[in-house]
N, C-alpha and C. Protein backbone atom coordinates (compact mmCIF):
# COMPACT_ATOMS: atom_id res chain seq x y z
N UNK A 1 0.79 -13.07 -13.46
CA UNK A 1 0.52 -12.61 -12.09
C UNK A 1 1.77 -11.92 -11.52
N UNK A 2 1.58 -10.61 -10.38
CA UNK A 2 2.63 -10.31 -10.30
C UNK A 2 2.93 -10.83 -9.12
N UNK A 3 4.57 -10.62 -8.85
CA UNK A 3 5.49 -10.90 -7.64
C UNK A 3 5.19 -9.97 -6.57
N UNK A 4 4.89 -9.90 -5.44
CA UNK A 4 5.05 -9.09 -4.82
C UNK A 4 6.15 -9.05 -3.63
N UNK A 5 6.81 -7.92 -3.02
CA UNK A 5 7.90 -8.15 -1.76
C UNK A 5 7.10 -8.63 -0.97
N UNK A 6 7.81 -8.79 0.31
CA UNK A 6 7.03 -9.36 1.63
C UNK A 6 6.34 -7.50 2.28
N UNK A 7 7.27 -6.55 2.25
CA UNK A 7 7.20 -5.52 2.62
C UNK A 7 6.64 -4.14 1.51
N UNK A 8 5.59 -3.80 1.78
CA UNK A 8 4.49 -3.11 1.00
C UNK A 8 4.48 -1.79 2.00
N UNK A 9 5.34 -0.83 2.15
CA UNK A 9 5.15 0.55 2.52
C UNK A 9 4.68 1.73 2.01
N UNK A 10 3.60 2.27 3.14
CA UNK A 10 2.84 3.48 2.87
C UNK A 10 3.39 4.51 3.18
N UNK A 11 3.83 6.11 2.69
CA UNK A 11 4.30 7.03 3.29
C UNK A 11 2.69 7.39 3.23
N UNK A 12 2.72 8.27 4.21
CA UNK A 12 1.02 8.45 4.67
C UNK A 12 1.94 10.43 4.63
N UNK A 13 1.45 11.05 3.98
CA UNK A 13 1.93 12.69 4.29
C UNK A 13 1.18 13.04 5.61
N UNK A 14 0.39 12.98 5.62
CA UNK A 14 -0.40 13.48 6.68
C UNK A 14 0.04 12.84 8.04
N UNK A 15 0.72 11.84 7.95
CA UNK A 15 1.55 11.80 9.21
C UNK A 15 2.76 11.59 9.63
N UNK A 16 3.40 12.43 8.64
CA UNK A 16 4.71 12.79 8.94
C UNK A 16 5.19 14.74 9.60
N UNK A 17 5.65 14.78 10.31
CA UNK A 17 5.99 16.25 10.99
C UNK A 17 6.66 17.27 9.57
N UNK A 18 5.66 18.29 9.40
CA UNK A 18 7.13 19.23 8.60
C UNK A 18 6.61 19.31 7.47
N UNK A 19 7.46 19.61 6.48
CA UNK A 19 7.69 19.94 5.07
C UNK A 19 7.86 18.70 4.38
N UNK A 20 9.57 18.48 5.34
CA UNK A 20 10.68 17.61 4.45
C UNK A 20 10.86 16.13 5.01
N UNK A 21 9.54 16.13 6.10
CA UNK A 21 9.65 14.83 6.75
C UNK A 21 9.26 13.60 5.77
N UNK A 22 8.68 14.04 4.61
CA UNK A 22 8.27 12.82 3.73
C UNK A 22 9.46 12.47 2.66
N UNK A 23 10.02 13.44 2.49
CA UNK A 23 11.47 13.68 1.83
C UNK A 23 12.04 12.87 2.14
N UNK A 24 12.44 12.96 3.55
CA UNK A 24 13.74 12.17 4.47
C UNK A 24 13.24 10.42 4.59
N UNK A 25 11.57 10.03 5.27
CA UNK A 25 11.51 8.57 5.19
C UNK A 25 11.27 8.23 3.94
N UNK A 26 11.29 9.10 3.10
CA UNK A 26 11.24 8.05 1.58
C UNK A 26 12.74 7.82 1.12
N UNK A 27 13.71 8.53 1.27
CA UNK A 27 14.92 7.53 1.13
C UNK A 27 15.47 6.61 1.91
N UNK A 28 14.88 6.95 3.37
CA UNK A 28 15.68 6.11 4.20
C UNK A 28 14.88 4.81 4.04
N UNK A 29 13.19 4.78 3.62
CA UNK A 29 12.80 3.44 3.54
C UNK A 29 13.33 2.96 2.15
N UNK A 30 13.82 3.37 1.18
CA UNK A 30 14.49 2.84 0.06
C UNK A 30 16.32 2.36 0.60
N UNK A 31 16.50 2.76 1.33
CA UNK A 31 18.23 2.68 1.86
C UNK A 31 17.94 1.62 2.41
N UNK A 32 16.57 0.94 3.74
CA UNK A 32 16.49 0.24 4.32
C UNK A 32 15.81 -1.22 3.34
N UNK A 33 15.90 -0.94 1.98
CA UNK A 33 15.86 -2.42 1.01
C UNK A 33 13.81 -2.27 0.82
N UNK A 34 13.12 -1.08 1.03
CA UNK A 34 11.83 -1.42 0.70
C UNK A 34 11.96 -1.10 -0.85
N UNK A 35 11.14 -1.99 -1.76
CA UNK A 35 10.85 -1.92 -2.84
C UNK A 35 9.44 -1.54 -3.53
N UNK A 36 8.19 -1.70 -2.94
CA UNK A 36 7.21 -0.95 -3.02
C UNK A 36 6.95 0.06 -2.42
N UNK A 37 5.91 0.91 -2.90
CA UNK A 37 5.83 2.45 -1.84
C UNK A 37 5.34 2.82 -2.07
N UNK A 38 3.70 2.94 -1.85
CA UNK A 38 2.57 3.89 -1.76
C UNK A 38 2.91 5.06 -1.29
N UNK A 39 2.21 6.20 -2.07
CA UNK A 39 2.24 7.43 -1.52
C UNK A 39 1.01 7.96 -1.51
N UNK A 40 0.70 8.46 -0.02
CA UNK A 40 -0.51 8.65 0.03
C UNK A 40 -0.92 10.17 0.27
N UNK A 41 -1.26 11.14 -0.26
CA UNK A 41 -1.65 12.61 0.25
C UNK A 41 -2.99 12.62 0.26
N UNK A 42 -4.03 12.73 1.39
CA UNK A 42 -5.44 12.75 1.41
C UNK A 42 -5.42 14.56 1.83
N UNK A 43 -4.72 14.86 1.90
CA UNK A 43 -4.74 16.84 2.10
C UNK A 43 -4.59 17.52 1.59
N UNK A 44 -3.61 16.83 0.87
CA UNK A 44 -3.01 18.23 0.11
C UNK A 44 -3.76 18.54 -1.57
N UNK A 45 -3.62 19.71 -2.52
CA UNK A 45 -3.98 19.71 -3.09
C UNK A 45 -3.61 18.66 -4.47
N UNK A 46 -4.51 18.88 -5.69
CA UNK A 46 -3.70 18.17 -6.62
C UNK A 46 -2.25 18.54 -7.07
N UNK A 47 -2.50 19.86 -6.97
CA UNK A 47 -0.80 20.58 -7.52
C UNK A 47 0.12 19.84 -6.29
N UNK A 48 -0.16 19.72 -5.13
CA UNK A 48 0.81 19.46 -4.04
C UNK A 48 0.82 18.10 -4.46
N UNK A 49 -0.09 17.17 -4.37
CA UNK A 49 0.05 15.76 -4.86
C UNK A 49 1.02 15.42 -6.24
N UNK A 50 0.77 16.10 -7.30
CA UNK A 50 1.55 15.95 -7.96
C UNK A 50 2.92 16.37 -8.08
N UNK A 51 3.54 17.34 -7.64
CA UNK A 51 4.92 18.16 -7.01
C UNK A 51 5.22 16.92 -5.95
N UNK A 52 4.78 16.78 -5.29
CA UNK A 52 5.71 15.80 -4.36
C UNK A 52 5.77 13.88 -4.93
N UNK A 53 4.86 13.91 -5.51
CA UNK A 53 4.59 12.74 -6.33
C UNK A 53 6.14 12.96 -7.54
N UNK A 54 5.76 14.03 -8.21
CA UNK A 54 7.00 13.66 -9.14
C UNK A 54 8.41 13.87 -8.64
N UNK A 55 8.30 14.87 -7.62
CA UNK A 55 10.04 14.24 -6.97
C UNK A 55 10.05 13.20 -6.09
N UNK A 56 9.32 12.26 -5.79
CA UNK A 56 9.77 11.31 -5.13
C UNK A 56 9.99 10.11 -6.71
N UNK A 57 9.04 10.09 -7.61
CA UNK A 57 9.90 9.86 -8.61
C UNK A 57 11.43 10.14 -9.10
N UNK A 58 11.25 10.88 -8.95
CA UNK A 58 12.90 11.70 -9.54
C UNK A 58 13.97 11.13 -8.61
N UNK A 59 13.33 11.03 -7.34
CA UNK A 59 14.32 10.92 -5.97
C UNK A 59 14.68 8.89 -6.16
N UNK A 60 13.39 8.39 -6.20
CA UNK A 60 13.91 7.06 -6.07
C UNK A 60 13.71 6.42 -7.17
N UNK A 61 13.75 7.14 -8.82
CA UNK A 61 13.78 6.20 -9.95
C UNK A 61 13.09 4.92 -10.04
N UNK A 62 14.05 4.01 -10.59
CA UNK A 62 13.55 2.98 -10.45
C UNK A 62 13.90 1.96 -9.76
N UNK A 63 14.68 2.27 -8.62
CA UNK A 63 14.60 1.56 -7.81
C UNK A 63 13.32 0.83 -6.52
N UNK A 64 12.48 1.85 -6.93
CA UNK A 64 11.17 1.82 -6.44
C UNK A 64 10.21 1.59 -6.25
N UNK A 65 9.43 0.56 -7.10
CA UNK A 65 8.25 0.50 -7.51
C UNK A 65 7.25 1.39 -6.78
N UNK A 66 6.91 2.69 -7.14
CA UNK A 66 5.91 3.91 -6.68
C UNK A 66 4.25 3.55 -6.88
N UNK A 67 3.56 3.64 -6.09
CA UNK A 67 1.76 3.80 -6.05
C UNK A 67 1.14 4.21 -5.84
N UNK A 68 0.05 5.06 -6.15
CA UNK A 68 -0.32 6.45 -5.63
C UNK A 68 -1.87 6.08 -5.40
N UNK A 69 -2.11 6.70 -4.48
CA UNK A 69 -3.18 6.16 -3.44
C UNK A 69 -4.69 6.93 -4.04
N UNK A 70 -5.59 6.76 -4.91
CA UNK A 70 -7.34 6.81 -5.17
C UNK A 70 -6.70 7.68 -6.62
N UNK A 71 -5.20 8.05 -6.29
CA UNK A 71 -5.85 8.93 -8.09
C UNK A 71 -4.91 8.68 -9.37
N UNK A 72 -5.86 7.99 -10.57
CA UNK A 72 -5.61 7.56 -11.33
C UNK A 72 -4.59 8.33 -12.25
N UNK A 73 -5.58 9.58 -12.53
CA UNK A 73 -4.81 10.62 -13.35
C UNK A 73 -3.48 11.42 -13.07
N UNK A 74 -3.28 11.60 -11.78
CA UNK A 74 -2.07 12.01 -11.39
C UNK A 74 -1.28 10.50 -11.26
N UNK A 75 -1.31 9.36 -11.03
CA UNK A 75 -0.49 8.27 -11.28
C UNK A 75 0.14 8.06 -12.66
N UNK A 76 -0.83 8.35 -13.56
CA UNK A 76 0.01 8.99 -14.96
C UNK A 76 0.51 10.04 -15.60
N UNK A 77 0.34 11.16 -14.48
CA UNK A 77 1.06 12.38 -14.57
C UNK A 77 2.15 12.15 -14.16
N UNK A 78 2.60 11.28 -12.74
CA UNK A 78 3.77 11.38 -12.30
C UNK A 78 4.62 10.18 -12.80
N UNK A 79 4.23 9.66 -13.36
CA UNK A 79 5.16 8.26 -14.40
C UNK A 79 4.96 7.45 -13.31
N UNK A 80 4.00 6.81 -12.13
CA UNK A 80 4.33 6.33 -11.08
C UNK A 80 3.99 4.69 -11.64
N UNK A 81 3.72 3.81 -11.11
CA UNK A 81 4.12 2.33 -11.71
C UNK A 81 2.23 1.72 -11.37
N UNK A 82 1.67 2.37 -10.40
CA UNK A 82 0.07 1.76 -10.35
C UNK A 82 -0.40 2.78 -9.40
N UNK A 83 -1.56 1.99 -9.11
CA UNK A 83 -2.45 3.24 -8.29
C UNK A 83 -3.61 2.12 -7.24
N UNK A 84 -3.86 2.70 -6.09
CA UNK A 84 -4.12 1.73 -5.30
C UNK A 84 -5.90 2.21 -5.01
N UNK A 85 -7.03 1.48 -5.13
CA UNK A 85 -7.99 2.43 -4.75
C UNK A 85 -9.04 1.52 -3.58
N UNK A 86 -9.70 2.75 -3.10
CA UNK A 86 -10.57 2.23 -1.83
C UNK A 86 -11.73 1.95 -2.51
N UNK A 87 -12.81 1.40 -2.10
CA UNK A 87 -13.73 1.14 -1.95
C UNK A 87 -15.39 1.86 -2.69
N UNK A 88 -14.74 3.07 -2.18
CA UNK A 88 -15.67 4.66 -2.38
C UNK A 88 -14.60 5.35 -4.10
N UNK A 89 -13.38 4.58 -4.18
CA UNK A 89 -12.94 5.67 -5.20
C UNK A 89 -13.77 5.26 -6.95
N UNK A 90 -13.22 5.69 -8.14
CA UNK A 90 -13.48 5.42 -9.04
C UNK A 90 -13.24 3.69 -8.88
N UNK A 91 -14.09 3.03 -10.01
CA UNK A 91 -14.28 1.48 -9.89
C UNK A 91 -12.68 1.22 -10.43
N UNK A 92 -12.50 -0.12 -10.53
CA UNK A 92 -11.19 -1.11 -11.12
C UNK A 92 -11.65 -1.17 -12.06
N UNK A 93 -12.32 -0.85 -13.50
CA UNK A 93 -12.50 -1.50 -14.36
C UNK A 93 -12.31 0.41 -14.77
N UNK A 94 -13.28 1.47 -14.06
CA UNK A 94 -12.45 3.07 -14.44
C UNK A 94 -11.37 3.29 -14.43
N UNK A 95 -10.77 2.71 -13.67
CA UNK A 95 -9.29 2.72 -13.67
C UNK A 95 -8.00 2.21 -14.51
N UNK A 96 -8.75 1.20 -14.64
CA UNK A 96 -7.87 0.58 -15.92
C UNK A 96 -8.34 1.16 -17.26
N UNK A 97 -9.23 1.86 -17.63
CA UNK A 97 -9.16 2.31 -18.13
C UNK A 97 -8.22 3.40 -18.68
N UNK A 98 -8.12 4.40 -17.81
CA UNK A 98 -6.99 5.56 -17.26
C UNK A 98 -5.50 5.05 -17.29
N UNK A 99 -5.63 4.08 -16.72
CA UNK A 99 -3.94 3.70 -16.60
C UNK A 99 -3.62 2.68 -17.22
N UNK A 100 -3.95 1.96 -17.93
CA UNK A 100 -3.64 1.14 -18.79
C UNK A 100 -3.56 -0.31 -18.67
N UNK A 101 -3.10 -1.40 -19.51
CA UNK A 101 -2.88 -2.58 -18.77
C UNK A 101 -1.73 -2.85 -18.34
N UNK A 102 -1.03 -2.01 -18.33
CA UNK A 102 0.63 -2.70 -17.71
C UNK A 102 0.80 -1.82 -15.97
N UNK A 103 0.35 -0.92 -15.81
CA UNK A 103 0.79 -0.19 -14.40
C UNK A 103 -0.44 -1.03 -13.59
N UNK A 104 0.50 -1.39 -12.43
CA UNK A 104 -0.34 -2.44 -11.05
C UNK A 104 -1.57 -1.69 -10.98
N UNK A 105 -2.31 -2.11 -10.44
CA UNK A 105 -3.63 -1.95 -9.52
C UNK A 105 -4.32 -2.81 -8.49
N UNK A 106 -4.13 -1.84 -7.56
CA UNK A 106 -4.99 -2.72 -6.12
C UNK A 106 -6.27 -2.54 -5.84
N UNK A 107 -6.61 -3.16 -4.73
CA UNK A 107 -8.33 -2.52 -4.42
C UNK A 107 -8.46 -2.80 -3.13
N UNK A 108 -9.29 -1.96 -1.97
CA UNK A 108 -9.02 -2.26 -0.44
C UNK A 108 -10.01 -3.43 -0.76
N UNK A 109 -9.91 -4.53 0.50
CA UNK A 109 -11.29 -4.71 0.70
C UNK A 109 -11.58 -5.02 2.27
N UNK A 110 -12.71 -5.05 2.94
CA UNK A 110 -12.99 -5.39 4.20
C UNK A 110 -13.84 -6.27 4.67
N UNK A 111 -14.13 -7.41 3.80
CA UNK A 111 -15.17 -8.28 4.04
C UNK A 111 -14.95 -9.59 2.48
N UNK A 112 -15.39 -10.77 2.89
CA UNK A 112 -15.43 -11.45 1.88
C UNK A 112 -15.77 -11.49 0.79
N UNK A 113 -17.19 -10.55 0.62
CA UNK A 113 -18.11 -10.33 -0.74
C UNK A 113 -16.92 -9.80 -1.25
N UNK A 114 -16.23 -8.56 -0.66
CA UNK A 114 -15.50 -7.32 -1.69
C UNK A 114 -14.42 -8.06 -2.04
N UNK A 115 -13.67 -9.09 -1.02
CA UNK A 115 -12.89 -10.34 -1.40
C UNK A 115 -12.73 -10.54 -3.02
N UNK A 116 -14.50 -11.41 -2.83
CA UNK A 116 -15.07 -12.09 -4.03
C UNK A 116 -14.74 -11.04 -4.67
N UNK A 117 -15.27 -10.00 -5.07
CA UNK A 117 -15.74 -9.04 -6.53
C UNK A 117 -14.47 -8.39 -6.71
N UNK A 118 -13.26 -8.14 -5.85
CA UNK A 118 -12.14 -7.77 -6.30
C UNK A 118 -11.60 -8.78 -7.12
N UNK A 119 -11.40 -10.05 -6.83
CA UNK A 119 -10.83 -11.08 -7.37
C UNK A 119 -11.22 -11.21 -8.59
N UNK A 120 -12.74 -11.31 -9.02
CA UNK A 120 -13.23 -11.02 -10.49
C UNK A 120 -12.72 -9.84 -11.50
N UNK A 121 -12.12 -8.42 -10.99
CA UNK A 121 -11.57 -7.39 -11.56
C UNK A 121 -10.04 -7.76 -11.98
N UNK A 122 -9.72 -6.79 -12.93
CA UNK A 122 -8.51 -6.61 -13.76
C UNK A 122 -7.50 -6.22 -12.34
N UNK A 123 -7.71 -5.91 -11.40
CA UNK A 123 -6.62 -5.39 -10.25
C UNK A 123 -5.93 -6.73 -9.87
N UNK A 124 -4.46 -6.02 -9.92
CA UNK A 124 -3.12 -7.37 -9.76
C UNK A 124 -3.08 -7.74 -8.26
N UNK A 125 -3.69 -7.19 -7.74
CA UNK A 125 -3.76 -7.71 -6.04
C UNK A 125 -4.74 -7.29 -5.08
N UNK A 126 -5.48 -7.33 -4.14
CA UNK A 126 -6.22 -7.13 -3.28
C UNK A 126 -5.79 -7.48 -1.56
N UNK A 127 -5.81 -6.14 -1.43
CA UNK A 127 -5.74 -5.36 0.14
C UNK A 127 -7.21 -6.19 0.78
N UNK A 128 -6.71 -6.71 2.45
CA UNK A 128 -7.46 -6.82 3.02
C UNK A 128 -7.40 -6.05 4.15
N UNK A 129 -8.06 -5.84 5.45
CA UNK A 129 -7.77 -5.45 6.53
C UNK A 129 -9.16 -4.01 7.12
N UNK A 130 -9.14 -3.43 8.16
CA UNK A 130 -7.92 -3.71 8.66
C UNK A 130 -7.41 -5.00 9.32
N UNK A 131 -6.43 -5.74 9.64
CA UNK A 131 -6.68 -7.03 10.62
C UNK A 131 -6.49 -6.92 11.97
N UNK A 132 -5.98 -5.70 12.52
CA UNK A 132 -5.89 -5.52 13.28
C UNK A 132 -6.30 -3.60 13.58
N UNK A 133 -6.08 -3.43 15.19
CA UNK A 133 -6.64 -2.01 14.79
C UNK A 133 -5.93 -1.05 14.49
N UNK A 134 -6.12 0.07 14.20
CA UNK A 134 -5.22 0.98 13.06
C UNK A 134 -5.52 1.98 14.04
N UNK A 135 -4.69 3.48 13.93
CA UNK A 135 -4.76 4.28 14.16
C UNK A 135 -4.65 5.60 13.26
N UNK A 136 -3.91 5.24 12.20
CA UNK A 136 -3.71 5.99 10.86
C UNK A 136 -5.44 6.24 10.02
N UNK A 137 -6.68 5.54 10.59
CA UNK A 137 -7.92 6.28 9.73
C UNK A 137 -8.90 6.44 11.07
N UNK A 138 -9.29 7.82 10.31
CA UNK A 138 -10.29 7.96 11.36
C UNK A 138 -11.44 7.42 11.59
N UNK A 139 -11.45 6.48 10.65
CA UNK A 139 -13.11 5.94 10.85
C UNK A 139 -13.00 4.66 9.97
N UNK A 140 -12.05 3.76 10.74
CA UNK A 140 -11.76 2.49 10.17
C UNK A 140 -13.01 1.69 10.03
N UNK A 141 -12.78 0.70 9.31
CA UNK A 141 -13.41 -0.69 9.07
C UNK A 141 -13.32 -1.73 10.40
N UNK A 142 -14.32 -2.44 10.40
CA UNK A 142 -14.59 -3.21 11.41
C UNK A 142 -13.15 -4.24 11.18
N UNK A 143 -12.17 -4.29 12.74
CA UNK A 143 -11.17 -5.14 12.26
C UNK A 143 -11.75 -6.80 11.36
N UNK A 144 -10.67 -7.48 10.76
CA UNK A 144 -10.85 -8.20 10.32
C UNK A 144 -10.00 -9.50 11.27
N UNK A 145 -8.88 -9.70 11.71
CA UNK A 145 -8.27 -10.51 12.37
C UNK A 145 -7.66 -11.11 11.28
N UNK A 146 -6.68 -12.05 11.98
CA UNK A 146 -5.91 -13.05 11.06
C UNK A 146 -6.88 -14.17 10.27
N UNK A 147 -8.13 -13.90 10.87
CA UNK A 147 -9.45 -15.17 9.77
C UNK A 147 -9.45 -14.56 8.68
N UNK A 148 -9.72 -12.98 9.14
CA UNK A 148 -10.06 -12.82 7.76
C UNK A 148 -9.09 -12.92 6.51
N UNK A 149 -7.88 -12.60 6.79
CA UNK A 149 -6.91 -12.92 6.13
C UNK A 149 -6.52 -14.43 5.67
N UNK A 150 -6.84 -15.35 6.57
CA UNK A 150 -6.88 -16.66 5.97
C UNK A 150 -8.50 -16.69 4.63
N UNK A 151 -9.15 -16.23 4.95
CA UNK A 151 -10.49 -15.89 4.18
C UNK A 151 -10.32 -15.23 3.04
N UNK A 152 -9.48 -14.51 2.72
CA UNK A 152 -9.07 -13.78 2.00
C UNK A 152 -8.12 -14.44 0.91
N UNK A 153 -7.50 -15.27 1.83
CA UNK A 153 -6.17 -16.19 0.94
C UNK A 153 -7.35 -17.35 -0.07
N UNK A 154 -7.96 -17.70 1.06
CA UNK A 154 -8.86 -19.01 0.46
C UNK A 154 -9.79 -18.20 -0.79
N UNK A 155 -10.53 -16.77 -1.12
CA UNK A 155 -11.27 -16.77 -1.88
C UNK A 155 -10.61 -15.89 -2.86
N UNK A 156 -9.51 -15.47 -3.04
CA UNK A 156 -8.57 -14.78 -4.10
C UNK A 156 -7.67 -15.72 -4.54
N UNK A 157 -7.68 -15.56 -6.14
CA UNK A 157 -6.73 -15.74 -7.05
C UNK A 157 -5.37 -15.09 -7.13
N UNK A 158 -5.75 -13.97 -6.76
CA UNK A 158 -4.88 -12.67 -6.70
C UNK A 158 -3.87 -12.79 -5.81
N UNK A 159 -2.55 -12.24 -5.56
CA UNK A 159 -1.65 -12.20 -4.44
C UNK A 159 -2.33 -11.13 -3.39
N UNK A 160 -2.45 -11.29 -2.20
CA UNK A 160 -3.53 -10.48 -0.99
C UNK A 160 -1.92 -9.63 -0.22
N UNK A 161 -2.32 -8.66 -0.03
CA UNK A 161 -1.90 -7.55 0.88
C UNK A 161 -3.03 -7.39 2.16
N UNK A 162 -2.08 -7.98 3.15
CA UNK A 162 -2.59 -7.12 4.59
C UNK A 162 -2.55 -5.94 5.06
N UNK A 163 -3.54 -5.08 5.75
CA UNK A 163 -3.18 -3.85 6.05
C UNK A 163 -4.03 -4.12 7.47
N UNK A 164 -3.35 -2.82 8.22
CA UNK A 164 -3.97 -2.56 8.97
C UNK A 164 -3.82 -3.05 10.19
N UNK A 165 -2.99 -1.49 11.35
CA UNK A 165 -2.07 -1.97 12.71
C UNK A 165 -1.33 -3.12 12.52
N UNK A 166 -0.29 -3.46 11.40
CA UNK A 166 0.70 -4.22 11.78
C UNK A 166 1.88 -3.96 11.71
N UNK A 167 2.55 -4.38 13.04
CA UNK A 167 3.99 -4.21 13.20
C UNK A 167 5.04 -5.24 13.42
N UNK A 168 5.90 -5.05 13.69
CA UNK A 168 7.00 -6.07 13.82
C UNK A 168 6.91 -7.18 14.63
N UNK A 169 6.19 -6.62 15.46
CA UNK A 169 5.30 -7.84 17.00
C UNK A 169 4.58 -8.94 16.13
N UNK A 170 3.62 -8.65 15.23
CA UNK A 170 2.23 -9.51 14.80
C UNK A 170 2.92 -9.75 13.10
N UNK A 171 3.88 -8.86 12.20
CA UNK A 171 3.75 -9.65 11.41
C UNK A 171 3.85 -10.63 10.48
N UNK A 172 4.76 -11.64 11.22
CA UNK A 172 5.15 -12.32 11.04
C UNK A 172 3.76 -13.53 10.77
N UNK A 173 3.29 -13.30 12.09
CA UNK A 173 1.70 -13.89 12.03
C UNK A 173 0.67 -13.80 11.31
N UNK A 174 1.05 -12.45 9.97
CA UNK A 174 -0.25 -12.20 8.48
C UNK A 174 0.46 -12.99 7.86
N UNK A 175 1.64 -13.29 7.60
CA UNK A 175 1.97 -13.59 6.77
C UNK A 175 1.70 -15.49 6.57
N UNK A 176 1.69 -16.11 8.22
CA UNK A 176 1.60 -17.49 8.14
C UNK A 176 0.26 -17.23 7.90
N UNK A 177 -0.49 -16.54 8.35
CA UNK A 177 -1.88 -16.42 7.84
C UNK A 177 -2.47 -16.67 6.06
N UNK A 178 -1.65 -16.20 5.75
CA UNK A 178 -1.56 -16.66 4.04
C UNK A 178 -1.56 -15.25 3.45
N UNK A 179 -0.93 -14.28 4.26
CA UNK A 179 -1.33 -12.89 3.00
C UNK A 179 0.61 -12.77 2.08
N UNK A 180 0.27 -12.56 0.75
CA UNK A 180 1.58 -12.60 0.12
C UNK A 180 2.61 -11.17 0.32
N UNK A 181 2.05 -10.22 1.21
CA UNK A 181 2.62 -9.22 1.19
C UNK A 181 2.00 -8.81 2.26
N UNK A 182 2.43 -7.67 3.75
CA UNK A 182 2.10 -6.95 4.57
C UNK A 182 2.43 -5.88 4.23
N UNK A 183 1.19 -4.28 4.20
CA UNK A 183 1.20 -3.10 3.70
C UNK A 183 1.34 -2.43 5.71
N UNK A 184 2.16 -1.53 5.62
CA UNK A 184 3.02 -0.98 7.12
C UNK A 184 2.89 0.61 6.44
N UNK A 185 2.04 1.12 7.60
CA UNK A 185 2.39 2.80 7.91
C UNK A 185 2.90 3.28 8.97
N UNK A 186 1.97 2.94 10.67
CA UNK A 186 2.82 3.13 11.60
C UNK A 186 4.06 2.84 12.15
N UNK A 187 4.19 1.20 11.74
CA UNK A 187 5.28 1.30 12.70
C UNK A 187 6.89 1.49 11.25
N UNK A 188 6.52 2.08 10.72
CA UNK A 188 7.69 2.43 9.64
C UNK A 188 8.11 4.01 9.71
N UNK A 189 7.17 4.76 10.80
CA UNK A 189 7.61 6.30 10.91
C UNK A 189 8.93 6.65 11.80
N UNK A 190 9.15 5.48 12.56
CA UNK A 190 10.13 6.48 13.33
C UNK A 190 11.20 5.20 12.97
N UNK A 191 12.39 6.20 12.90
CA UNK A 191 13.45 5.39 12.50
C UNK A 191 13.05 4.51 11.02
N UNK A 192 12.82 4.85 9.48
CA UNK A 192 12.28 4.29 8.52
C UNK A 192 13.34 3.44 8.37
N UNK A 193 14.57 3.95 8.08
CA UNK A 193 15.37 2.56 7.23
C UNK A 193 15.42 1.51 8.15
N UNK A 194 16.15 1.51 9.87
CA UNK A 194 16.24 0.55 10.78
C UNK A 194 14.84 0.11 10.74
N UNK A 195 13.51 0.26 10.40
CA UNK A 195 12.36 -0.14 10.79
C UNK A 195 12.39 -1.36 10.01
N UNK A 196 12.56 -0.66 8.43
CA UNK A 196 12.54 -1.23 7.30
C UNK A 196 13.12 -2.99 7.37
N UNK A 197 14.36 -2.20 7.62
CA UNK A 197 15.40 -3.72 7.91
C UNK A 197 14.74 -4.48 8.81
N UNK A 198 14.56 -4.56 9.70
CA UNK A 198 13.86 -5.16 10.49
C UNK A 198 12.59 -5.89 10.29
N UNK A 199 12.09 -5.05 9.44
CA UNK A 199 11.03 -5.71 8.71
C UNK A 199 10.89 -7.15 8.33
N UNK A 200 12.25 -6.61 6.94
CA UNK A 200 12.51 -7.04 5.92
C UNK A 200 13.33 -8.99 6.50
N UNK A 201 14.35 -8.29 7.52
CA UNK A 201 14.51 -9.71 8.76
C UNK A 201 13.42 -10.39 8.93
N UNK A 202 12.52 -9.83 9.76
CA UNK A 202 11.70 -10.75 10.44
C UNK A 202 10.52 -11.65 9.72
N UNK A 203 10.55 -11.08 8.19
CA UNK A 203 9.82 -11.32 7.22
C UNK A 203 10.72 -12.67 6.52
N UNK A 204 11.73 -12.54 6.52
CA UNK A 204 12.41 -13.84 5.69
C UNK A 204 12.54 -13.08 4.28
């Protein structure tokens, strides 16, 4: 089973300002001690996904553990370490196929059943949430709250990732909840490394 940090960061492209704004918080959230790091491009093309995918490889080695958000095949184009998928993407069992048995794999989920049936799959951890409300999707999932996250702890084997609207205020509170890791997009955009740290504090 794997280890996971307390701190599970998303660079989300699509909401960062600019060119080079994804450039700049992906070192400063590596300066500020994050060790996982989804990268997520829902816009851009595959050529753009993969170009910025492999220099943020290049940029944070292996100090990083890198995850690339619904696509399998560019996660093994860019040497990245797993691949994280929703709900709607290719299944966990297509996936492992593609990427093998050693690079991570996650799976969202938003309800107990998907709980259940993630926990039965080859994926090293399962996303719950949102638990709170989000502003980063446009057409979120019905929140889940800190139950569901205790719900989540109680019907997975798996180490559980929280997602969804949490910040430095509340999450201290997923975590007594029982989730082994909190996944952070908003409140990690402004100021990434000081965010980071802070995090990483208030997390223990």
């Amino acid at each position: 089973m794997i280890t996971l940090p307390r701190l599970y960061a998303i660079l989300d492209v699509d909401l960062l300002p600019g060119n080079d704004a994804w450039r700049y918080a992906a070192r400063e959230l590596a300066a500020g001690g994050v060790t996982l790091l989804q990268y997520r491009n829902k816009s851009g093309t595959a050529r753009q996904v993969l170009e910025q995918a492999r220099e943020l490889k290049s940029q944070l080695g292996d100090r990083v553990k890198l995850m690339m958000n619904d696509r399998s095949d560019l996660c093994l184009a860019a040497d990245f370490d797993g691949v994280h998928v929703g709900q709607d993407d290719l299944s966990p069992a297509g996936v492992r196929q593609v990427i093998g048995p050693k690079r991570w794999l996650g799976i969202s989920t938003h309800n107990p059943e998907q709980v259940r049936q993630a926990d039965q799959t080859s994926a090293d951890y399962v996303a719950i949430g949102p638990v709170f409300a989000t502003s980063t999707k446009s057409n979120p999932d019905p929140v889940v709250g800190l139950e569901g996250v205790r719900q989540a702890r109680a019907l997975a084997h798996k180490p559980v990732i929280a997602i969804g609207g949490i910040s430095r205020d509340n999450a201290r509170s997923v975590i007594d909840a029982g989730a082994d890791s909190i996944a952070v997009i908003s409140d990690l955009l402004r100021e990434p490394r000081k965010s980071a740290e802070e995090f990483l504090r208030i997390l223990g």
